[in-house]
C-alpha atoms as a PDB file:
ATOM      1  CA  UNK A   1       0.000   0.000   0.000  1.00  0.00           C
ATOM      2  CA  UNK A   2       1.213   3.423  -0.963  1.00  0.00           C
ATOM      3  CA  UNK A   3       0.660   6.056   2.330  1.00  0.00           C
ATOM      4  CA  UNK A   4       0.703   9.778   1.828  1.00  0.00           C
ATOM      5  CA  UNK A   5       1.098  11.420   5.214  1.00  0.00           C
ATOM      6  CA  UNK A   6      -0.088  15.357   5.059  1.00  0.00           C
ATOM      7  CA  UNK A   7       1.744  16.406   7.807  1.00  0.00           C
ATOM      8  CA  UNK A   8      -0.478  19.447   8.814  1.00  0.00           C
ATOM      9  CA  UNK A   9       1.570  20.726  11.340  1.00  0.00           C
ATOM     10  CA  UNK A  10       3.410  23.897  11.256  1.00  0.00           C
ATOM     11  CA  UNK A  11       5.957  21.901  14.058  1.00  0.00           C
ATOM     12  CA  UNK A  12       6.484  19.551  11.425  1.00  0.00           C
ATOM     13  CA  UNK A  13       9.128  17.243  12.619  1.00  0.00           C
ATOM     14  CA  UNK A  14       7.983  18.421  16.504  1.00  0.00           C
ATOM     15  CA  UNK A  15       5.004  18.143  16.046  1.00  0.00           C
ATOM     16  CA  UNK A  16       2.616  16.644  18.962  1.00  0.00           C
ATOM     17  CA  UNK A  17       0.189  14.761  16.428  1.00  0.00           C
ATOM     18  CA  UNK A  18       2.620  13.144  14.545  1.00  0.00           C
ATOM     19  CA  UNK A  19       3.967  10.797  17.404  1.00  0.00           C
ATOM     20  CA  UNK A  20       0.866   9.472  17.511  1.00  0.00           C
ATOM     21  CA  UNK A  21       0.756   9.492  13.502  1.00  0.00           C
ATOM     22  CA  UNK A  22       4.318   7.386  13.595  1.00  0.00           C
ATOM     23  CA  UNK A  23       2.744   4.967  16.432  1.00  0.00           C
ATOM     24  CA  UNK A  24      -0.388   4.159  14.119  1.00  0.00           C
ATOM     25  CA  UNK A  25       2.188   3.677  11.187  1.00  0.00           C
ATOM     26  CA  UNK A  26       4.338   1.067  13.302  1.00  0.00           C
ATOM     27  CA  UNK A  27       1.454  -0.416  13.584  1.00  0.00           C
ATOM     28  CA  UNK A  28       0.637  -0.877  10.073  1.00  0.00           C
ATOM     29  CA  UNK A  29       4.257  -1.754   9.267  1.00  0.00           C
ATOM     30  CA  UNK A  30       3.904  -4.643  11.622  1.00  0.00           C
ATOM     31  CA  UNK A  31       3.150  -7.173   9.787  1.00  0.00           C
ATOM     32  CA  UNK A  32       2.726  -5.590   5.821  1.00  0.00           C
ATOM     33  CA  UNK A  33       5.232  -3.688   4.049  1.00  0.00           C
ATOM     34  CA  UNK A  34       3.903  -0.081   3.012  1.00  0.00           C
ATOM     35  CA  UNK A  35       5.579   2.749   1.335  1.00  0.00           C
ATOM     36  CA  UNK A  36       5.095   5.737   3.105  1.00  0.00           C
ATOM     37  CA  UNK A  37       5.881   8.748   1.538  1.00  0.00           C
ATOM     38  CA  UNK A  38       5.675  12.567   4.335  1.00  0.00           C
ATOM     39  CA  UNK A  39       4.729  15.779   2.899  1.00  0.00           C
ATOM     40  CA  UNK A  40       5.731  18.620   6.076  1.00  0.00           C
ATOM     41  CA  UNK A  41       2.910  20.753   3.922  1.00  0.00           C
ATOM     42  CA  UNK A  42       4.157  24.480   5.245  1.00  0.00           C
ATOM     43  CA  UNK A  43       7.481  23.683   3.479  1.00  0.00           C
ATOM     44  CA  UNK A  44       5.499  23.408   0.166  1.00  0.00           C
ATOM     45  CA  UNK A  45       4.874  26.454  -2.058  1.00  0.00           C
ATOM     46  CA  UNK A  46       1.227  26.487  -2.534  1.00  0.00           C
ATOM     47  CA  UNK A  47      -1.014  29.133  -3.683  1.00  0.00           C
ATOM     48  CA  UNK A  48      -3.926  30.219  -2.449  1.00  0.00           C
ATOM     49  CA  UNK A  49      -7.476  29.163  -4.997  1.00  0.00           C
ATOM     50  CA  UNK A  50      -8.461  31.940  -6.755  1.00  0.00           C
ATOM     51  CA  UNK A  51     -12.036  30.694  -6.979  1.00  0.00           C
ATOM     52  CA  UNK A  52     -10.963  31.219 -11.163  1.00  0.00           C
ATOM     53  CA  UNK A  53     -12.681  27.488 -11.358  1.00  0.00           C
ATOM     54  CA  UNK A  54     -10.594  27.085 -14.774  1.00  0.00           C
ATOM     55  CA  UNK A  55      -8.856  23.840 -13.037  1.00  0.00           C
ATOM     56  CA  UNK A  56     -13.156  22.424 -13.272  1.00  0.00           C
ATOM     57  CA  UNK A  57     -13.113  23.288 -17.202  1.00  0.00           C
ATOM     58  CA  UNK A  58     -10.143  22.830 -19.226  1.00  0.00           C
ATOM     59  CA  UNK A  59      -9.406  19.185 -17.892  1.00  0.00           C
ATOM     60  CA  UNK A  60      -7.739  20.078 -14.262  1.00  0.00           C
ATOM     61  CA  UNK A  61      -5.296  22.459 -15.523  1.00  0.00           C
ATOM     62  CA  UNK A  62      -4.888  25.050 -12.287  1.00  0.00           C
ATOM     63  CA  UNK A  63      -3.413  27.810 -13.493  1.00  0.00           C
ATOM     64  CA  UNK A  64      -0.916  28.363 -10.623  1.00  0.00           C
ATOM     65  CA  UNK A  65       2.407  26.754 -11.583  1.00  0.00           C
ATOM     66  CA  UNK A  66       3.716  25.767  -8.303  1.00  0.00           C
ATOM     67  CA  UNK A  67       4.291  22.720  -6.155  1.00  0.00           C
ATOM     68  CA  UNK A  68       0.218  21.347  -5.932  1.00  0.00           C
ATOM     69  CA  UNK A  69       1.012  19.899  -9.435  1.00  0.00           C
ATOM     70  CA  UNK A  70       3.693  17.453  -8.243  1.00  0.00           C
ATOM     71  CA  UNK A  71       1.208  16.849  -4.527  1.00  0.00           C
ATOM     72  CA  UNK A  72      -1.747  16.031  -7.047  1.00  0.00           C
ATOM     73  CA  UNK A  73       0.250  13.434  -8.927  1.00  0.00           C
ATOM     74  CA  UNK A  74       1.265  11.897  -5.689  1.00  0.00           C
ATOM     75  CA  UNK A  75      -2.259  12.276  -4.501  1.00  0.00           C
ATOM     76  CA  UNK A  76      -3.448   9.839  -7.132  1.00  0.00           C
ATOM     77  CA  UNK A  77      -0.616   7.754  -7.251  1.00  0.00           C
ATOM     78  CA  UNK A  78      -1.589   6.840  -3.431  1.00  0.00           C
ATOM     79  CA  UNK A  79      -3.902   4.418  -1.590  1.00  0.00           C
ATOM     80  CA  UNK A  80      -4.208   5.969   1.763  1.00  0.00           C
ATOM     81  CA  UNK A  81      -4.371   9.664   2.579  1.00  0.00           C
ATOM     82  CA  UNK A  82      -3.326  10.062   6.229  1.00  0.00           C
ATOM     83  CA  UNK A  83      -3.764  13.301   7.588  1.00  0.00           C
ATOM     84  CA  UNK A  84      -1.568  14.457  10.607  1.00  0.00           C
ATOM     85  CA  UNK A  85      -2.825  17.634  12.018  1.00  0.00           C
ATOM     86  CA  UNK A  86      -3.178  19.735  15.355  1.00  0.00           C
ATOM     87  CA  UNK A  87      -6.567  21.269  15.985  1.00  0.00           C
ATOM     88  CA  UNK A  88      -6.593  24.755  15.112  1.00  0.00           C
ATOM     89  CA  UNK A  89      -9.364  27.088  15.849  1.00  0.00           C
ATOM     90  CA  UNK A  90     -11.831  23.559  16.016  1.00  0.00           C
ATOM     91  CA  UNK A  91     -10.592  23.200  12.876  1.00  0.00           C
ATOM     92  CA  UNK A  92      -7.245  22.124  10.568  1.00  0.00           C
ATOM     93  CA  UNK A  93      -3.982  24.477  10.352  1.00  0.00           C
ATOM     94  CA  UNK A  94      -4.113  27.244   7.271  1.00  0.00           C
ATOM     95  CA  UNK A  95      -1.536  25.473   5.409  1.00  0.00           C
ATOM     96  CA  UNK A  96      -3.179  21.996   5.449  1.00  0.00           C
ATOM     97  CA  UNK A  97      -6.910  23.893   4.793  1.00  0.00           C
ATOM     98  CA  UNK A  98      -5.219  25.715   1.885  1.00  0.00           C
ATOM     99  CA  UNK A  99      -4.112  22.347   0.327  1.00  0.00           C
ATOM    100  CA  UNK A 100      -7.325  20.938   0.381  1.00  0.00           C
ATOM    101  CA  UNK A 101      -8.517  23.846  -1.486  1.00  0.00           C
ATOM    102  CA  UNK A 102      -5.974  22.932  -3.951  1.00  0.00           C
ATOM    103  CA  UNK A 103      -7.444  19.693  -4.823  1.00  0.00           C
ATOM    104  CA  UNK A 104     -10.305  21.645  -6.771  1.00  0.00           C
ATOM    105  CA  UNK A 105      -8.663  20.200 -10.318  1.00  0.00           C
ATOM    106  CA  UNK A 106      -9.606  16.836  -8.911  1.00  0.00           C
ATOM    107  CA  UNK A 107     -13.385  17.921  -9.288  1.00  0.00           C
ATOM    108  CA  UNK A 108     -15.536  19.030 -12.711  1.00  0.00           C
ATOM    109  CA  UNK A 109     -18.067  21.748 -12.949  1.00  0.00           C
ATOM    110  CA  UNK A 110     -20.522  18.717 -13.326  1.00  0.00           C
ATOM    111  CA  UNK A 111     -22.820  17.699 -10.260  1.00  0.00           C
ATOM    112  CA  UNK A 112     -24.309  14.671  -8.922  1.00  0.00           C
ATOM    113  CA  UNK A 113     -26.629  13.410  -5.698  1.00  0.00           C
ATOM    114  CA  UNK A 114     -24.465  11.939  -3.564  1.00  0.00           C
ATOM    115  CA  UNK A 115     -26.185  10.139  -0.200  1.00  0.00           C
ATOM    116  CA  UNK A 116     -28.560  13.041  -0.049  1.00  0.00           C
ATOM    117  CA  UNK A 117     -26.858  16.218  -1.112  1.00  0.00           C
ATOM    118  CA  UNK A 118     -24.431  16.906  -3.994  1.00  0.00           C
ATOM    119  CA  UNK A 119     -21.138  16.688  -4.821  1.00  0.00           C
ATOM    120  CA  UNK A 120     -18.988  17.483  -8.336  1.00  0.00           C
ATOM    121  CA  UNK A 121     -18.359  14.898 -10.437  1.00  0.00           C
ATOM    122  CA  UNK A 122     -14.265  13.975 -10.511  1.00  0.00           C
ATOM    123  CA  UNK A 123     -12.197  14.700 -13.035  1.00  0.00           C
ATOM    124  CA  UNK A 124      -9.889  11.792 -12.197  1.00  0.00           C
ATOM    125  CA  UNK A 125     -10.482   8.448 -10.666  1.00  0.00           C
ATOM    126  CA  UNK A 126      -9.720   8.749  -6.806  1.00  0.00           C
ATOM    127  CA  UNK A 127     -12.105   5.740  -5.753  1.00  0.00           C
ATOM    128  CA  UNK A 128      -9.070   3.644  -4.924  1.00  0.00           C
ATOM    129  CA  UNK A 129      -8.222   5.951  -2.177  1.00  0.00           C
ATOM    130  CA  UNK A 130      -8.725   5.937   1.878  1.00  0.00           C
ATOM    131  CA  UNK A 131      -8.712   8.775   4.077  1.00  0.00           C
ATOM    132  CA  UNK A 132      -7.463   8.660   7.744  1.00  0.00           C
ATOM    133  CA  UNK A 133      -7.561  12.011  10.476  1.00  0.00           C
ATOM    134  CA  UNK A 134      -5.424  11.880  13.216  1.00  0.00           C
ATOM    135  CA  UNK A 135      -6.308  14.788  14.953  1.00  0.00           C
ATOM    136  CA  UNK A 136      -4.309  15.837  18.353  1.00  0.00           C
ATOM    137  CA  UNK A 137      -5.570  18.596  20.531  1.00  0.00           C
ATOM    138  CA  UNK A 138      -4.401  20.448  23.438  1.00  0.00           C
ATOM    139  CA  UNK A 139      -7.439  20.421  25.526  1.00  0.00           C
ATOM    140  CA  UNK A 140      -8.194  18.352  28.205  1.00  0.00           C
ATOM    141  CA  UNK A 141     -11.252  16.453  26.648  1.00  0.00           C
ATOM    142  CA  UNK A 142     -13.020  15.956  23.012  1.00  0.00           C
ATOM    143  CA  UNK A 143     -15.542  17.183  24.106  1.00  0.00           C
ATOM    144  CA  UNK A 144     -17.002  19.994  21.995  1.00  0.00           C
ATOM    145  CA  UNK A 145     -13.721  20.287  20.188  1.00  0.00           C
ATOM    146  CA  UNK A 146     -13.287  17.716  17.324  1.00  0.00           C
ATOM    147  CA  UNK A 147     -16.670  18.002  16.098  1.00  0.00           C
ATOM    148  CA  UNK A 148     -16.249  20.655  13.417  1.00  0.00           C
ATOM    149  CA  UNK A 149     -12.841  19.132  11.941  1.00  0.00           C
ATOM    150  CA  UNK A 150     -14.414  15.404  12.124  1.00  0.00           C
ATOM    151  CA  UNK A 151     -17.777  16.865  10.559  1.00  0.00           C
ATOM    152  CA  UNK A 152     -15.808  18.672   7.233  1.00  0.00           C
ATOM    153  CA  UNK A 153     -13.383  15.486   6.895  1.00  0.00           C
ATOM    154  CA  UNK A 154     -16.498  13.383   6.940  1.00  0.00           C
ATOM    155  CA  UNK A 155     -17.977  15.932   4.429  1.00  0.00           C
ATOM    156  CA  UNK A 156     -14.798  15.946   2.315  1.00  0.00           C
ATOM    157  CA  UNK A 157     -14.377  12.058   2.088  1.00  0.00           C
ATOM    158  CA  UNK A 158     -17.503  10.617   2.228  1.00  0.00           C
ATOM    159  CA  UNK A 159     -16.775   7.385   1.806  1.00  0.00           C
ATOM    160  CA  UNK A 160     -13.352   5.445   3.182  1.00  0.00           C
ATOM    161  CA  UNK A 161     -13.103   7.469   5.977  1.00  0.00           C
ATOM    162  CA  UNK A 162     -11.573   6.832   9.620  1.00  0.00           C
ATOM    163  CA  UNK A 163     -10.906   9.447  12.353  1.00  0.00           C
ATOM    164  CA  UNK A 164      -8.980   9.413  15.525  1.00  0.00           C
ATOM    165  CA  UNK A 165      -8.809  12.037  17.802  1.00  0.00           C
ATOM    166  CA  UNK A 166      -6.746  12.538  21.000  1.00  0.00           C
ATOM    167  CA  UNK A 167      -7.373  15.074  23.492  1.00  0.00           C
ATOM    168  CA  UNK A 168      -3.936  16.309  25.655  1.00  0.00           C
ATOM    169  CA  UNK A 169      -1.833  15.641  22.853  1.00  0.00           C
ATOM    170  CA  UNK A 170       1.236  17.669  24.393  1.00  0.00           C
ATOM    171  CA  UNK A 171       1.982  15.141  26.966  1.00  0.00           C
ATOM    172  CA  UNK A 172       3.594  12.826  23.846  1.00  0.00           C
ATOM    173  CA  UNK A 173       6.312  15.690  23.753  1.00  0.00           C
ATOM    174  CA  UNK A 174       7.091  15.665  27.393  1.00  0.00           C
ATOM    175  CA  UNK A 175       9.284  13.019  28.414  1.00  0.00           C
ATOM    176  CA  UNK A 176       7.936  12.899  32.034  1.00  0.00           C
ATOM    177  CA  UNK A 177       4.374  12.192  31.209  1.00  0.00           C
ATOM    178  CA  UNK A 178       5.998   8.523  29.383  1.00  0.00           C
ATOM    179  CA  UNK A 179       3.662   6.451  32.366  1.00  0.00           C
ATOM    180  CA  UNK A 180       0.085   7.569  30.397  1.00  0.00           C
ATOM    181  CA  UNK A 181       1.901   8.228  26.789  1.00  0.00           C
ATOM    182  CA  UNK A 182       3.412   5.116  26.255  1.00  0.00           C
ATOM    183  CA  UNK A 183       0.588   3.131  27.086  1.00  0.00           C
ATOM    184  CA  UNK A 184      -1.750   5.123  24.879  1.00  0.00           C
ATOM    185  CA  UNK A 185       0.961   5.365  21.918  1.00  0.00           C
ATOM    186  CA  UNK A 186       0.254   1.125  22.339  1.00  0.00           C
ATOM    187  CA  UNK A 187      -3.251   1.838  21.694  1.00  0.00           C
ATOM    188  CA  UNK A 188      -2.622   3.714  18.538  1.00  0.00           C
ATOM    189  CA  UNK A 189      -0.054   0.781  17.607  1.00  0.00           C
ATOM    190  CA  UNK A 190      -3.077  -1.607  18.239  1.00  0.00           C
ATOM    191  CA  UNK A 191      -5.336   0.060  15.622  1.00  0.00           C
ATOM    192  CA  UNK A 192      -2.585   0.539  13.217  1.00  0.00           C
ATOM    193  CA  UNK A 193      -2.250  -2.763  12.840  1.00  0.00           C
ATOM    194  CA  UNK A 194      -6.278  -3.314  13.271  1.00  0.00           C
ATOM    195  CA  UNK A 195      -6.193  -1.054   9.573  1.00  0.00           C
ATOM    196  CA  UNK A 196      -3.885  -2.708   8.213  1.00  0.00           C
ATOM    197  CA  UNK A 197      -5.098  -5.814   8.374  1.00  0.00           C
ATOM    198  CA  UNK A 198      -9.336  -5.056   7.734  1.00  0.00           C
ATOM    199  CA  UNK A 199      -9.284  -1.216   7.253  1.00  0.00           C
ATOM    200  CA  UNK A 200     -11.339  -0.715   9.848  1.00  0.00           C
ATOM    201  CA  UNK A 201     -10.785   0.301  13.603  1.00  0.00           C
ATOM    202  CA  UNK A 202     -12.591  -1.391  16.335  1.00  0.00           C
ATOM    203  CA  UNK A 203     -14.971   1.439  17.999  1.00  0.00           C
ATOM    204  CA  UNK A 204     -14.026   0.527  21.724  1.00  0.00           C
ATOM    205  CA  UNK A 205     -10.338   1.113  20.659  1.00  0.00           C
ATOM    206  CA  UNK A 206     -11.099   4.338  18.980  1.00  0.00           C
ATOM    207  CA  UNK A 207     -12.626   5.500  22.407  1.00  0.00           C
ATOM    208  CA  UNK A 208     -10.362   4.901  24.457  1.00  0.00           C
ATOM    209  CA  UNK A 209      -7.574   6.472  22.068  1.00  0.00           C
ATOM    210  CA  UNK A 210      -9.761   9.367  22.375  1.00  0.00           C
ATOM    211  CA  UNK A 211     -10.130   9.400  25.983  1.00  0.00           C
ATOM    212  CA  UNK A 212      -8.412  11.679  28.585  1.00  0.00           C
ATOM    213  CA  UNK A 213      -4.954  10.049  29.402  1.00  0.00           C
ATOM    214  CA  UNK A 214      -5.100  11.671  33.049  1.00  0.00           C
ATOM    215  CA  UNK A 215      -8.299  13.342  34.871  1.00  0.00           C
ATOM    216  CA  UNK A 216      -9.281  16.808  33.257  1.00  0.00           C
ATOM    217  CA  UNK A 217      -8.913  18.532  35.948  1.00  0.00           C
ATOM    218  CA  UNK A 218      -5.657  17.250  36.786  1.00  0.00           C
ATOM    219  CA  UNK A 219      -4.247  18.122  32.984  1.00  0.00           C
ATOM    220  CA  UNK A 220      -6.078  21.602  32.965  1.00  0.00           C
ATOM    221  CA  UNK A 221      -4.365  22.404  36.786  1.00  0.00           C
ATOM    222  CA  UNK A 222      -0.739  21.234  34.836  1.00  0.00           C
ATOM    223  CA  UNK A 223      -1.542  23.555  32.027  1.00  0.00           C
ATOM    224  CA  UNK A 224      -2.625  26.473  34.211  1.00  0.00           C
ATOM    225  CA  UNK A 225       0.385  26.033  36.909  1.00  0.00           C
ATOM    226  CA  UNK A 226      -1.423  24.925  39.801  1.00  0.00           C
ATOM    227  CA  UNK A 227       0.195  21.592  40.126  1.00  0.00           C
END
């Protein structure tokens, strides 16, 4: 299987998300061999849309001549679309948001109903592809918080999509919270390989990836420097 992971974080290399991104690959890696190809996307020079819609008439031809051409082509050459982000504003980064923007070319002026609303009709054949959100967040709960970002990926990728979210994601970067972050990070290991083998993710794992790894209140007093 060919992986594409967006890395969505401005961090990029430091980024919170992504060691739980690299867990759920070990997992994966386990027992299959995978190619796994990491874009840091705020390293790539990528235009904002124009809203032109020329890239929907003349065959997916944008007319900005930068690198989306060459992220397109690995797009489509892919089987898996991970995407590695930190909640921003209950929603993705700029960078990542302005990529997705970028995939307009994909699409055609042309419109069908899709599972009760519609969609455009693609200008290239994507339906080999899966989508996967790992989301990490710096709040103490999910709560609230992932909804909007799960909601538009959902909208986005209809079908072949999986989501993971993890509330207190900074702990993974601080090496004296390892007693709750390495157990979790074997969680996400768990349901890497759970994808790997069926594509699918058990829902009882999913929740507790997504569950506090210490009591709110205790993570919210560490954050606030009352403990």
């Amino acid at each position: 299987m060919k992986i594409l992971v967006l890395n969505g974080s401005p961090k990029k290399e430091r980024s919170d998300t992504l060691h739980i991104t690299r867990a759920f690959l070990e997992g994966m890696t386990a027992e299959d061999r995978h190619e796994i190809q990491t874009i840091d996307v705020i390293d790539q020079h990528i235009e904002f849309c124009s809203g032109c819609l020329a890239c929907m008439r003349n065959g997916g031809i944008c007319r900005h001549d930068d690198d989306m051409r060459a992220i397109l082509e690995q797009i489509l050459a892919s089987d898996l679309l991970l995407f590695s982000f930190p909640l921003y504003c209950y929603g993705m980064p700029a960078m990542l948001k302005n990529l997705i923007d970028r995939t307009l070319p994909l699409s055609s002026m042309a419109m069908q109903q899709v599972g009760g609303r519609y969609a455009h009709v693609g200008q290239a054949d994507y339906s080999h592809l899966r989508y996967l959100m790992i989301c990490g967040y710096g709040f103490p709960n999910s709560r609230h918080n992932f909804e909007p970002a799960a909601e538009q990926f959902r909208l986005m990728f209809p079908s072949g999509h999986t989501i993971i979210t993890v509330p207190e994601s900074p702990m993974f970067n601080a090496p004296e919270a390892a007693s709750v972050t390495v157990p979790r990070l074997a969680l996400v290991r768990e349901a890497g390989r759970q994808y790997g083998r069926t594509g699918t993710i058990e829902a009882g794992l999913l929740a507790q990836i997504g569950s506090p790894m210490i009591p709110e209140e205790v993570y919210a007093g560490i954050v606030n420097g009352q403990v």
